[in-house]
C-alpha atoms as a PDB file:
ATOM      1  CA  UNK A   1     119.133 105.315  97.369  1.00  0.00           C
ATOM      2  CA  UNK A   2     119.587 101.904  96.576  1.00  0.00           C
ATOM      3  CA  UNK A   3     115.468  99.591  96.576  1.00  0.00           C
ATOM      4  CA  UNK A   4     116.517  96.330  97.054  1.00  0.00           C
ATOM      5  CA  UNK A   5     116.114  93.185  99.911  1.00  0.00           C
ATOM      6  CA  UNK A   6     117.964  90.028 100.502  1.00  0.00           C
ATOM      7  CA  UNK A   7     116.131  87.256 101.405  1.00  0.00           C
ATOM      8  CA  UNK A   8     116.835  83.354 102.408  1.00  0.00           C
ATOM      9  CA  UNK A   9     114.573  81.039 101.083  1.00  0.00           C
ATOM     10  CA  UNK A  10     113.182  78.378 103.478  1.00  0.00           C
ATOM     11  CA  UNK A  11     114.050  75.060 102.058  1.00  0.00           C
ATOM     12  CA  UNK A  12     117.760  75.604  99.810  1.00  0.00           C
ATOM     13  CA  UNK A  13     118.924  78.576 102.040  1.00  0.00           C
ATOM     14  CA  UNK A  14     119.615  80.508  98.888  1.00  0.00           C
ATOM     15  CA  UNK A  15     120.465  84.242  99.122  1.00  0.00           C
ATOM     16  CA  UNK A  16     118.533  85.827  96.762  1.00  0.00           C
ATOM     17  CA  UNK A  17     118.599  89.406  96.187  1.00  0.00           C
ATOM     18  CA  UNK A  18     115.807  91.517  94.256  1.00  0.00           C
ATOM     19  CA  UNK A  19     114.615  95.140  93.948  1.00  0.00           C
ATOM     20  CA  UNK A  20     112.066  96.001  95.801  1.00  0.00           C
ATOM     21  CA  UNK A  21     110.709  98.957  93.216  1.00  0.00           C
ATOM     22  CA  UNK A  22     111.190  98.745  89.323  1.00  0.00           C
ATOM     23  CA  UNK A  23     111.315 101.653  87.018  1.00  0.00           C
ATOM     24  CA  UNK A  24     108.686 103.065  84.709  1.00  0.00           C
ATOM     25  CA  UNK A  25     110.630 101.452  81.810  1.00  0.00           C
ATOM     26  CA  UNK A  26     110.670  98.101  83.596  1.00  0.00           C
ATOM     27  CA  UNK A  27     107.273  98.154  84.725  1.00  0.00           C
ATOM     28  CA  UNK A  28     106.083  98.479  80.446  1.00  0.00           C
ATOM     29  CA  UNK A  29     108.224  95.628  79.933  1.00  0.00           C
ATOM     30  CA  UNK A  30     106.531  93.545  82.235  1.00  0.00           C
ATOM     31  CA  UNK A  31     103.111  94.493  81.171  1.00  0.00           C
ATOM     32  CA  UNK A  32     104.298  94.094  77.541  1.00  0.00           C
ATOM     33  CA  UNK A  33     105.077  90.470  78.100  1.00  0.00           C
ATOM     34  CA  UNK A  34     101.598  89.464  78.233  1.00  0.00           C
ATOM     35  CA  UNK A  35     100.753  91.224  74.985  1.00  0.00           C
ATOM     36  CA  UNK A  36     101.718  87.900  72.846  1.00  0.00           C
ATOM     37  CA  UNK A  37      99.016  86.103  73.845  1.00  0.00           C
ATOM     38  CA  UNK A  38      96.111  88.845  73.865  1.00  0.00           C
ATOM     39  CA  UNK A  39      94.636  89.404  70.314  1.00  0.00           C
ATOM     40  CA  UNK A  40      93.056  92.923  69.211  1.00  0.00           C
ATOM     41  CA  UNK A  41      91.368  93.660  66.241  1.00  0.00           C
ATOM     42  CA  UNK A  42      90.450  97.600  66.374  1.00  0.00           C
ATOM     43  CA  UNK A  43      93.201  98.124  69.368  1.00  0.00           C
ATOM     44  CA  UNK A  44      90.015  99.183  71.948  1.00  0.00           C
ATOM     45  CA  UNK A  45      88.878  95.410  72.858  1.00  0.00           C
ATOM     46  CA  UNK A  46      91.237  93.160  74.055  1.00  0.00           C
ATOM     47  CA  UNK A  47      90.887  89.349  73.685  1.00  0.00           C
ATOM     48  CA  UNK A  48      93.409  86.710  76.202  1.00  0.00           C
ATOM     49  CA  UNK A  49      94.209  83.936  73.398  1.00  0.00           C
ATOM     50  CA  UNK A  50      95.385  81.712  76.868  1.00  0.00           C
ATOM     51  CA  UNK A  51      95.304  83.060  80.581  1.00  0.00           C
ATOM     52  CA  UNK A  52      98.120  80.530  81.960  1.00  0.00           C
ATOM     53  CA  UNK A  53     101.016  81.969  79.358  1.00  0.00           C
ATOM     54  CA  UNK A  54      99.755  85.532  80.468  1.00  0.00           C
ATOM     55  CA  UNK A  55     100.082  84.893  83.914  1.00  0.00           C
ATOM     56  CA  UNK A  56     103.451  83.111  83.507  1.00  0.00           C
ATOM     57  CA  UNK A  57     105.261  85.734  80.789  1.00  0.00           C
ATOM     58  CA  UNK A  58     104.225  88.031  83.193  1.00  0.00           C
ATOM     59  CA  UNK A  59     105.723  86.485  86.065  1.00  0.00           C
ATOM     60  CA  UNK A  60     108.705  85.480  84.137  1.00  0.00           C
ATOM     61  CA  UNK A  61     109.132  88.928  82.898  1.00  0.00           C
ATOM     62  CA  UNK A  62     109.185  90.363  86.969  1.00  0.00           C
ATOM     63  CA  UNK A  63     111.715  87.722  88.036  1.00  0.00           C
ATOM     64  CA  UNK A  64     114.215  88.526  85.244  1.00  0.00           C
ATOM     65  CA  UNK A  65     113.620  92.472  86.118  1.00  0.00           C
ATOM     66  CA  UNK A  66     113.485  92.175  89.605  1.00  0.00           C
ATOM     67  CA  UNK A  67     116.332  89.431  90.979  1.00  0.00           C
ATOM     68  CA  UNK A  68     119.752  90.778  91.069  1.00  0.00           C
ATOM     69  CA  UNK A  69     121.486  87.846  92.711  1.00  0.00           C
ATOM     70  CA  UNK A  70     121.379  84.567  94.231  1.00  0.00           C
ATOM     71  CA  UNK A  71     123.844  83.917  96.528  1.00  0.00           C
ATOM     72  CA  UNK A  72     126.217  86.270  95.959  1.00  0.00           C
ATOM     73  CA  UNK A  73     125.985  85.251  92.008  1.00  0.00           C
ATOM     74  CA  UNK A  74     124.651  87.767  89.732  1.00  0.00           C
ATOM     75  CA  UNK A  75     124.981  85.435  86.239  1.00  0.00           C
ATOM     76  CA  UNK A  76     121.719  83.312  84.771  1.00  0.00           C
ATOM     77  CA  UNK A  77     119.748  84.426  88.095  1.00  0.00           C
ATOM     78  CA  UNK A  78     116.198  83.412  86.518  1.00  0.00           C
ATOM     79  CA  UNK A  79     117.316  79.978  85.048  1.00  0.00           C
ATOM     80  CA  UNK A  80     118.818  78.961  88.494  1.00  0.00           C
ATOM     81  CA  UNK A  81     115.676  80.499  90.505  1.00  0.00           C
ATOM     82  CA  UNK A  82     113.822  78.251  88.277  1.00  0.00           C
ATOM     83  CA  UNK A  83     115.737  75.372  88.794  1.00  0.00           C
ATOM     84  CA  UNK A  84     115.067  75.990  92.637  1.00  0.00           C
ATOM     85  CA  UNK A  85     112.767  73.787  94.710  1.00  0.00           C
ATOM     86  CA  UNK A  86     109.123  74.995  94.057  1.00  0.00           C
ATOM     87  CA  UNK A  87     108.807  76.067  97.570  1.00  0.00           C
ATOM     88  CA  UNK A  88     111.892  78.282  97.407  1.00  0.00           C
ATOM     89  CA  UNK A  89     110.563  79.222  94.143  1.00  0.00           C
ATOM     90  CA  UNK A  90     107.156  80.428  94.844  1.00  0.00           C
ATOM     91  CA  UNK A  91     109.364  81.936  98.350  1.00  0.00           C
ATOM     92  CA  UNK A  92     111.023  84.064  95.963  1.00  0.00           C
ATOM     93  CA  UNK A  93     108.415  85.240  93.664  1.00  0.00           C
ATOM     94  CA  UNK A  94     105.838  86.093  96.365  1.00  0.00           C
ATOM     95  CA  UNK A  95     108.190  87.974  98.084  1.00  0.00           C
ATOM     96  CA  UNK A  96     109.277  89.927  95.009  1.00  0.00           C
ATOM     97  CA  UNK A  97     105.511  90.645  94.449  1.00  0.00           C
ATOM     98  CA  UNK A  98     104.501  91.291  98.740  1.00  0.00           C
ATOM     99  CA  UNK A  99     107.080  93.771  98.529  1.00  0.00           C
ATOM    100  CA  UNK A 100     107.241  95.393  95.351  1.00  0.00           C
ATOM    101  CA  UNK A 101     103.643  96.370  96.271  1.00  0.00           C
ATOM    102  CA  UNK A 102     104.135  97.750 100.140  1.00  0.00           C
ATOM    103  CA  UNK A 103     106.713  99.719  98.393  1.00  0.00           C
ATOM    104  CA  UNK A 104     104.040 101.221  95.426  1.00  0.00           C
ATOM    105  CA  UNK A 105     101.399 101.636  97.919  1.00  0.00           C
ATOM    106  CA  UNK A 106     103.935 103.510 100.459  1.00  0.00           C
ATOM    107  CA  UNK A 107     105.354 105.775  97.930  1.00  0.00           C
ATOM    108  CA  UNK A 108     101.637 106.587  96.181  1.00  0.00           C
ATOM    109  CA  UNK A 109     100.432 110.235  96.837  1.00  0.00           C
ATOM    110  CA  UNK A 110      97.538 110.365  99.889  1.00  0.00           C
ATOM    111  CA  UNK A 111      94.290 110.257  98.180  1.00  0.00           C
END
């Protein structure tokens, strides 16, 4: 079974193409992304050194994980969706997020 959606975004018509679950693996990396800018000194308490390059190398991280192709194009995919219109942009990484979760929440064992 192949987890992924195409979408169009709404201002460049671009054909973007993303999974719609990541792995385990993939998931780590993306949570390890925001570990450069959190400080620890006895690895139980956590300290954010700066909140907006969390936020972003996490973001960053899902994009590169998550978007297979853009228009049909599977090369530098998160260096064009960056150089995309911010409205297609945000399109694209909302969706990737909207979905990612209905799919985590659907497959998550009844409590």
């Amino acid at each position: 079974m192949e987890f992924t959606k195409e979408i169009e975004t709404p201002i460049g018509k671009h054909k973007v193409v993303f999974k719609t679950m990541v792995t385990g693996a993939e998931r780590e990396q993306i949570d390890a992304a925001q570990m450069e800018f959190v400080q620890t000194t006895d690895g139980k308490e956590f300290k954010v050194t700066d909140m907006k390059k969390v936020a972003t190398a996490s973001k960053h991280a899902l994009l590169k994980i998550s978007v297979l192709s853009i228009d049909g194009d599977e090369i530098e995919c998160f260096a064009r969706l960056q150089k995309m219109y911010e409205p297609d942009y945000a399109f694209v990484c909302d969706e990737i997020e909207r979905t990612q979760k209905k799919m985590k929440a659907s497959t998550s064992p009844a409590s």
